[in-house]
Each structure stands twice: as C-alpha cells, then as structure tokens.
C-alpha atoms as a PDB file:
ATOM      1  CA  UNK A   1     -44.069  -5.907  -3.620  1.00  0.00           C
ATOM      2  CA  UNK A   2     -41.308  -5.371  -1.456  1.00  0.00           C
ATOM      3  CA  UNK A   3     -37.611  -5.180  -2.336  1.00  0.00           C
ATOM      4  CA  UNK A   4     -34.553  -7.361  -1.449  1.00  0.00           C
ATOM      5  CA  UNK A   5     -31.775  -5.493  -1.865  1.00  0.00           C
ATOM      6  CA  UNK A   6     -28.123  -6.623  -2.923  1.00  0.00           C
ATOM      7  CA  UNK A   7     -25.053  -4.506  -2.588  1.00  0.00           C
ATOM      8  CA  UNK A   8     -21.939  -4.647  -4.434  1.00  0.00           C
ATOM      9  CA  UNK A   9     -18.781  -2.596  -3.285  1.00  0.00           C
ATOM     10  CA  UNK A  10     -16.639  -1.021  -6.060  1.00  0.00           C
ATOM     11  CA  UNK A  11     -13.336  -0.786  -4.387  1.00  0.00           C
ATOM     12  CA  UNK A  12     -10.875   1.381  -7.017  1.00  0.00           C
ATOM     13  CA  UNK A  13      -6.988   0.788  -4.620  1.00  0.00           C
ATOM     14  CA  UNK A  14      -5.442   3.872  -6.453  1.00  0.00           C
ATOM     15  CA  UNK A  15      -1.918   4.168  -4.734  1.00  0.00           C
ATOM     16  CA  UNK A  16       0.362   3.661  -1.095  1.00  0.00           C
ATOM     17  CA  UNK A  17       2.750   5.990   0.442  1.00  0.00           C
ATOM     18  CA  UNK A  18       5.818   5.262   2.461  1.00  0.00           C
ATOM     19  CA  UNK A  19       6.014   2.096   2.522  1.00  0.00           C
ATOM     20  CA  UNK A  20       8.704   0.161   4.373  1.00  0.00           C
ATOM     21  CA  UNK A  21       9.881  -3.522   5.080  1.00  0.00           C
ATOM     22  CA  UNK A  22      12.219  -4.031   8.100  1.00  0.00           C
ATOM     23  CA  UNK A  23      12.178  -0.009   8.306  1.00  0.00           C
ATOM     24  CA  UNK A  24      13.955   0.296   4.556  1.00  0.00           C
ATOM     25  CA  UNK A  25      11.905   1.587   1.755  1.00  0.00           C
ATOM     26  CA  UNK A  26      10.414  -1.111  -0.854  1.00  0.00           C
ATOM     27  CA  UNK A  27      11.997  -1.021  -4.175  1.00  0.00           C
ATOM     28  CA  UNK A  28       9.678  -2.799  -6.127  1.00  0.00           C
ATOM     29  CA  UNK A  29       6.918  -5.060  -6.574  1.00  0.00           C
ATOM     30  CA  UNK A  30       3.816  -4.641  -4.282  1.00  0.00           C
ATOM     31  CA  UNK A  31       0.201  -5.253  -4.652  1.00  0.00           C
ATOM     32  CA  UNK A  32      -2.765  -4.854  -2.460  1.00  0.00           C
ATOM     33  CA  UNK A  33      -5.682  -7.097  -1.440  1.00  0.00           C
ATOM     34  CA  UNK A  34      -9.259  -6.690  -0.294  1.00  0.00           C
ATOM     35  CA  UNK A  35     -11.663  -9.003   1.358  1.00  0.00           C
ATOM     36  CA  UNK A  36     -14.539  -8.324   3.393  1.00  0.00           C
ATOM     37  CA  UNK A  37     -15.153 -11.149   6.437  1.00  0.00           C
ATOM     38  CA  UNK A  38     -13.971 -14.318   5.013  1.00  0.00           C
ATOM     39  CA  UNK A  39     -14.488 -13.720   1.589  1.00  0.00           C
ATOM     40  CA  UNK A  40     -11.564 -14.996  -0.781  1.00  0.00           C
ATOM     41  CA  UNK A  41      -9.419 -11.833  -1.219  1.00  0.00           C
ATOM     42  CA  UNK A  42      -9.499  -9.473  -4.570  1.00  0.00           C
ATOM     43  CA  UNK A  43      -6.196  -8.425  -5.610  1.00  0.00           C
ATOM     44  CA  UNK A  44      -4.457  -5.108  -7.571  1.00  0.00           C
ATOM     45  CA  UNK A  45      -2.040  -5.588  -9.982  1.00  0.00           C
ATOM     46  CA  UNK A  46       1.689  -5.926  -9.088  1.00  0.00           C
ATOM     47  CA  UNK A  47       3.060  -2.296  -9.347  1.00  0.00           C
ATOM     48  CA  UNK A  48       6.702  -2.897 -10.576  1.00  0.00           C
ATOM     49  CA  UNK A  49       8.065   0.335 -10.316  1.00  0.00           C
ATOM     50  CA  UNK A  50       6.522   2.438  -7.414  1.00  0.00           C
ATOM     51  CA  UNK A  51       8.833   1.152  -5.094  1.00  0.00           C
ATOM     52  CA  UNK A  52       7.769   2.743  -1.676  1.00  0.00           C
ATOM     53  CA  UNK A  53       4.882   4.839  -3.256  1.00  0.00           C
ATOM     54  CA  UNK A  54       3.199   2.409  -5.645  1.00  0.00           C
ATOM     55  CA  UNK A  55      -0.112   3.537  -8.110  1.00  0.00           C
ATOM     56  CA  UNK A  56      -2.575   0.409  -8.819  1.00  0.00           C
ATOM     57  CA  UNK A  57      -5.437   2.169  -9.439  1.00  0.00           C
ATOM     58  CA  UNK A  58      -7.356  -1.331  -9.809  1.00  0.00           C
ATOM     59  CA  UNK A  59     -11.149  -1.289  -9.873  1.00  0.00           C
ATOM     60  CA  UNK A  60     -12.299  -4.025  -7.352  1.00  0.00           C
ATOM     61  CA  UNK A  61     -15.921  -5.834  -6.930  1.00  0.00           C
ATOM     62  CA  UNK A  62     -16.983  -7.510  -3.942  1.00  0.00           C
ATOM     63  CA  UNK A  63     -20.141  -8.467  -2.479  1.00  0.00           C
ATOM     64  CA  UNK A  64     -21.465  -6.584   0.152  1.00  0.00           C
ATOM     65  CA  UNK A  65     -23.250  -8.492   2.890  1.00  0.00           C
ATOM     66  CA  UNK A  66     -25.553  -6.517   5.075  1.00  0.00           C
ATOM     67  CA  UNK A  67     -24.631  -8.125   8.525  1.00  0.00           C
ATOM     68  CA  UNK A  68     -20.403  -7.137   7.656  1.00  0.00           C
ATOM     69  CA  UNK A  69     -19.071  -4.132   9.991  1.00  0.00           C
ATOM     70  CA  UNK A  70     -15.585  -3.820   8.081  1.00  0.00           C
ATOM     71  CA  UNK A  71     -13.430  -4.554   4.983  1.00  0.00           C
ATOM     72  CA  UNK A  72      -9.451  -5.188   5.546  1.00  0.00           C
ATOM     73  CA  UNK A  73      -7.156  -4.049   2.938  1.00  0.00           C
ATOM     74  CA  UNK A  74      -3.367  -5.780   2.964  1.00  0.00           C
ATOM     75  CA  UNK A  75      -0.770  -3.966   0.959  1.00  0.00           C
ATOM     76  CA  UNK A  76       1.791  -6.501   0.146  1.00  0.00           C
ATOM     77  CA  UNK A  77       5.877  -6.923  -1.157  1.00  0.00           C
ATOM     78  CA  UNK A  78       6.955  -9.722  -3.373  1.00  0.00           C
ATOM     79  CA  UNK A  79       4.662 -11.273  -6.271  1.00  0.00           C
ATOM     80  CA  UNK A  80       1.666 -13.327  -6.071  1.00  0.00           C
ATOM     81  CA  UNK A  81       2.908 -16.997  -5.265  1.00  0.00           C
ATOM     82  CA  UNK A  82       5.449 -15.558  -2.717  1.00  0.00           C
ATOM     83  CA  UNK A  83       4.862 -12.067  -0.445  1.00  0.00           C
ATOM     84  CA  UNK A  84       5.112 -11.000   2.846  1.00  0.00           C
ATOM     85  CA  UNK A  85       2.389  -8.488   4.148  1.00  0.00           C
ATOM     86  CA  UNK A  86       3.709  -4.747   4.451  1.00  0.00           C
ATOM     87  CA  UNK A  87       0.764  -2.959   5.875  1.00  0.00           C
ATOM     88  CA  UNK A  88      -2.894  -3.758   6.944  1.00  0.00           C
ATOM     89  CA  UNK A  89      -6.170  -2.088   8.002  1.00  0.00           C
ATOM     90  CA  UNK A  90      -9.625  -2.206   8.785  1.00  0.00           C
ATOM     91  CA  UNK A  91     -11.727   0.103   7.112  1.00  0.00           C
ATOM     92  CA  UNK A  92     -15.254   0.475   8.893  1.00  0.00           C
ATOM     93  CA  UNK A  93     -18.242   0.001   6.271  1.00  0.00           C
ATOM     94  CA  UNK A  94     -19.681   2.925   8.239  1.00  0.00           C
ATOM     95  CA  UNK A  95     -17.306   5.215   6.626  1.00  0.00           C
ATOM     96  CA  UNK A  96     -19.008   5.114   3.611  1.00  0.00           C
ATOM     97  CA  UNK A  97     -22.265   4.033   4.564  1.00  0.00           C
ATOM     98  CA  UNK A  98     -23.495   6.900   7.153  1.00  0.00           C
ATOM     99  CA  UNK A  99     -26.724   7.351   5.991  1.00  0.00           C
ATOM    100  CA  UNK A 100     -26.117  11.076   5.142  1.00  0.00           C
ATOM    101  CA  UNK A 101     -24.976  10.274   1.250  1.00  0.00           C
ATOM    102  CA  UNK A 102     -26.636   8.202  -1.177  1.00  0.00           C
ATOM    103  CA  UNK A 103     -25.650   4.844  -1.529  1.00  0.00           C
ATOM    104  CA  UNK A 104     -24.584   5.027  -4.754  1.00  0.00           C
ATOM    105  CA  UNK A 105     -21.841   8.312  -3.957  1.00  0.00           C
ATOM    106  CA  UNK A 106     -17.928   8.037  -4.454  1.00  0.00           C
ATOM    107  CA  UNK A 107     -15.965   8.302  -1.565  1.00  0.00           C
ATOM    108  CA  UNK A 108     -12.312   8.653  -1.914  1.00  0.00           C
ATOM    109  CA  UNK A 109     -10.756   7.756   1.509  1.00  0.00           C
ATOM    110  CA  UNK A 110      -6.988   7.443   2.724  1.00  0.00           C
ATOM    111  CA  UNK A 111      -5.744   5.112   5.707  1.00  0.00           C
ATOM    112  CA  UNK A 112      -2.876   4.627   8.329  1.00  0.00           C
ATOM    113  CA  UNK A 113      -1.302   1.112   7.113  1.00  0.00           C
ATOM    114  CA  UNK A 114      -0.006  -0.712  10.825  1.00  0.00           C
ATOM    115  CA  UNK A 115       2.627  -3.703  10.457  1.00  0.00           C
ATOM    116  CA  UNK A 116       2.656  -6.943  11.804  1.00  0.00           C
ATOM    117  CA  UNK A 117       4.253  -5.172  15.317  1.00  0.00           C
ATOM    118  CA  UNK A 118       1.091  -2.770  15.093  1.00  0.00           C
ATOM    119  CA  UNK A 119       3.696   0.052  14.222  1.00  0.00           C
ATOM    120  CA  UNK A 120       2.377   2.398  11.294  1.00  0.00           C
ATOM    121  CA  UNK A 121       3.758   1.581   7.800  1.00  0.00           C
ATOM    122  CA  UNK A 122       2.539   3.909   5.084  1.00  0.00           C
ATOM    123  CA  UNK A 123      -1.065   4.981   3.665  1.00  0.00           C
ATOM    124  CA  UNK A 124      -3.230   3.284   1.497  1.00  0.00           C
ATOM    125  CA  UNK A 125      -5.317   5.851  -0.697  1.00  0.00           C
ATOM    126  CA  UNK A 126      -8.683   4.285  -2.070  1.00  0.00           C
ATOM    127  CA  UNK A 127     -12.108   5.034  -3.628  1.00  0.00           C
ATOM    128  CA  UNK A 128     -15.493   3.429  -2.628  1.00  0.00           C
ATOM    129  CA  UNK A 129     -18.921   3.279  -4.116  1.00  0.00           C
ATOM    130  CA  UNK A 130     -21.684   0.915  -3.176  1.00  0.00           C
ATOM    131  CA  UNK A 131     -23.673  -0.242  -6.164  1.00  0.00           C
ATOM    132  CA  UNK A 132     -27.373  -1.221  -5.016  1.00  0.00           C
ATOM    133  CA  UNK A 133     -29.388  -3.801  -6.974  1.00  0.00           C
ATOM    134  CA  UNK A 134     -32.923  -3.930  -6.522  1.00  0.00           C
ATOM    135  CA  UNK A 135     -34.589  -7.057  -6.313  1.00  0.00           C
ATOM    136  CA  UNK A 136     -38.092  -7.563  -6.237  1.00  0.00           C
ATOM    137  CA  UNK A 137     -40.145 -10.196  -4.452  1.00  0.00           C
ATOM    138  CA  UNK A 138     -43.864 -10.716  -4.202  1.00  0.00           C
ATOM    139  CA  UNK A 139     -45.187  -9.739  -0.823  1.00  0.00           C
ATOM    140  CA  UNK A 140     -48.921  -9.208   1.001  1.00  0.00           C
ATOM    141  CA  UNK A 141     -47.764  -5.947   2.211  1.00  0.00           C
ATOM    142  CA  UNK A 142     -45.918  -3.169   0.249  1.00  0.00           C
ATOM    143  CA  UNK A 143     -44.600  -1.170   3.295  1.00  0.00           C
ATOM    144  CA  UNK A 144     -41.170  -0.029   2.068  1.00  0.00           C
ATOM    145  CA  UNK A 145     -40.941   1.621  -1.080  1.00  0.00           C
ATOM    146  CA  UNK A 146     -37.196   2.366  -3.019  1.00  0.00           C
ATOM    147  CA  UNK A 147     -36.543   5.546  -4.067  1.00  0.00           C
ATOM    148  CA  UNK A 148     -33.988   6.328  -6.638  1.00  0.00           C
ATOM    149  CA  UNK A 149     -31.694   9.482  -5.831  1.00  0.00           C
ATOM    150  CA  UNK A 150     -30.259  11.063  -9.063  1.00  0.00           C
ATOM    151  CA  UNK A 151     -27.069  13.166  -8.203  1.00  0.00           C
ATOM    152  CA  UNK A 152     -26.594  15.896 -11.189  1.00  0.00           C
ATOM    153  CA  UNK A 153     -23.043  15.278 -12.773  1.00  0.00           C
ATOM    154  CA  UNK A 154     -20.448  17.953 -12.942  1.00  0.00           C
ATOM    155  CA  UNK A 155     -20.593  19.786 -15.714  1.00  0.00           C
ATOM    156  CA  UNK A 156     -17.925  22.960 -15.288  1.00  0.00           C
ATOM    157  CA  UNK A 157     -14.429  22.983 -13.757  1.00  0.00           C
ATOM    158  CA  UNK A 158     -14.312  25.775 -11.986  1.00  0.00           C
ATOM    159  CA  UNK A 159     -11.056  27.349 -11.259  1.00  0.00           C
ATOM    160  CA  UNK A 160      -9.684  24.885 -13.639  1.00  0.00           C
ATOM    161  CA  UNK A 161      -8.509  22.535 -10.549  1.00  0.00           C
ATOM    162  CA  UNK A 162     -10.091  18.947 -11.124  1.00  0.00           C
ATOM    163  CA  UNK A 163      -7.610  16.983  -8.781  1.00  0.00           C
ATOM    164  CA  UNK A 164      -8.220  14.360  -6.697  1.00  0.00           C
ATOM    165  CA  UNK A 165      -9.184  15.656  -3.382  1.00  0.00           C
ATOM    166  CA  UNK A 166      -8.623  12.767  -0.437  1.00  0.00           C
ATOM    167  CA  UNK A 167     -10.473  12.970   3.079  1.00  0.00           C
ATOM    168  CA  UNK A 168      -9.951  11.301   6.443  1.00  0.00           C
ATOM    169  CA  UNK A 169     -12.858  10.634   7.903  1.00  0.00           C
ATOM    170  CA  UNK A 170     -12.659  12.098  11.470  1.00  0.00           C
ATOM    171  CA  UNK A 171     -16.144  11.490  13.764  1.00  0.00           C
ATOM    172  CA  UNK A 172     -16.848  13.798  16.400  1.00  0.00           C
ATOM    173  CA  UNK A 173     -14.453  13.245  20.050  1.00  0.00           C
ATOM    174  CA  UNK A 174     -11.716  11.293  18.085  1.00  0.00           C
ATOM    175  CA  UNK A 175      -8.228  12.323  18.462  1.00  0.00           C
ATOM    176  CA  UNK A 176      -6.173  13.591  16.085  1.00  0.00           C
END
C-alpha cells in the first residue's frame, strides 16, 4: 500500500505591532487574512480595541497543496465589507517545512509587514503547524512506508517562565 498524503495548515494570527495608515497609528478595527495561491482568503476576527497593536489570536485552517512555495498574510483597517490593506507578506512554506522538524511541530514565527509603497508597516506575530493526514491507496509496490514521530509533551515549567517565545527565522548569508 502506499500513502497519499494530505496536509492541512493550522494558521493561529495571534497579534500585530505598529501598525500605521498614512504614517498615523490605527485606532481601531483591524483584522488579518490568509490565503495560500489563489485560495479564497481565511479571515481573524475584527480586533476593536488594539488600535496599532491588535491581538486576534484566531485559529485558521487551510489546505496545504504540495506544489505551493508561500502563504501571504494581509493585515487590514476598516471592517469586513469596507477595508483598506495596512500591511502584507509572504511567508515561505519552507520556514516551517525544512525537513529538520516533524511535520506535525508548532512554529511560532514573527514578520516585517511592507505597505502598498513596499515601505515596512508593523509585524505580524503568528503560529504554524502542519497537520498530515494519511491516506491510503492500494498499490503493486509498497516502497515508502509512514512513520509516525511522537514528540513527548512538556510536563515541568522550569524556572517558572512559560511565555511565548517568538523566532525570526534567519538562513545562513542573509543580512540582518
């Protein structure tokens, strides 16, 4: 039997700092949005009283296609029916699918948010986990075989910290 494997990307949008419209800090009202290619768009809740730093934390699902290089993420001001688009990047799938970490491991990841003008415009903090479905099909030759990685959870708090810790992914020759 060989496997057919589907992938589903659990996109939590927890919060966005410093953001600004016309270079004046929002006062209100601002969601985010996720789509990967030209999928129809997943949106946050409207945060109503963040202003310039708002906190969704919104749990997103998407499908995960296995030919899609990156994911964009629009932070936007206003409501639903009308908005104007505050920040937006493109967050490389290979940041959280290296190969080094199971599939199935929680990344928590912060980005640069760039304008319209391409001028930067806040951060966008968010967590990702890939959620892989096995599917199996009949087949004459059973090559591949899955293996299921069990990570042990946490069980002490140490130091009594338990924050949220973010990274920036940084690959080797990239500027700072």
């Amino acid at each position: 039997m060989a496997s057919i494997i589907s992938r589903t990307l659990e996109i939590t949008v927890i919060s966005a700092e410093d953001l600004h419209r016309h270079r004046k800090p929002i006062k209100k009202n601002s969601f985010a949005s996720v789509k990967i290619d030209s999928q129809n768009p997943v949106s946050t809740q409207i945060d109503d009283k963040g202003g310039s730093y708002p906190l969704w934390n919104n749990r997103l699902a998407l499908e995960l296609p296995s030919n899609v290089s990156f994911m964009t993420i629009d932070v936007h001001s206003g409501n639903f029916s009308r908005h104007k688009i505050v920040g937006t990047v493109n967050v490389p799938v290979s940041d959280f699918l290296s190969g080094f970490l199971p599939e199935s491991y929680l990344h928590f990841l912060s980005y640069r948010l760039r304008d319209g003008k391409g001028e930067r415009n806040g951060i966008v903090n968010i967590s990702v986990r890939v959620l892989v479905h096995d599917n199996y099909v009949a087949s004459s030759s059973s090559s591949s075989q899955s293996q299921n990685v069990k990570i042990p959870a946490e069980k002490s708090n140490i130091g009594g910290g338990g924050g949220v810790v973010i990274g920036i992914p940084i690959r080797s020759g990239d500027r700072i």
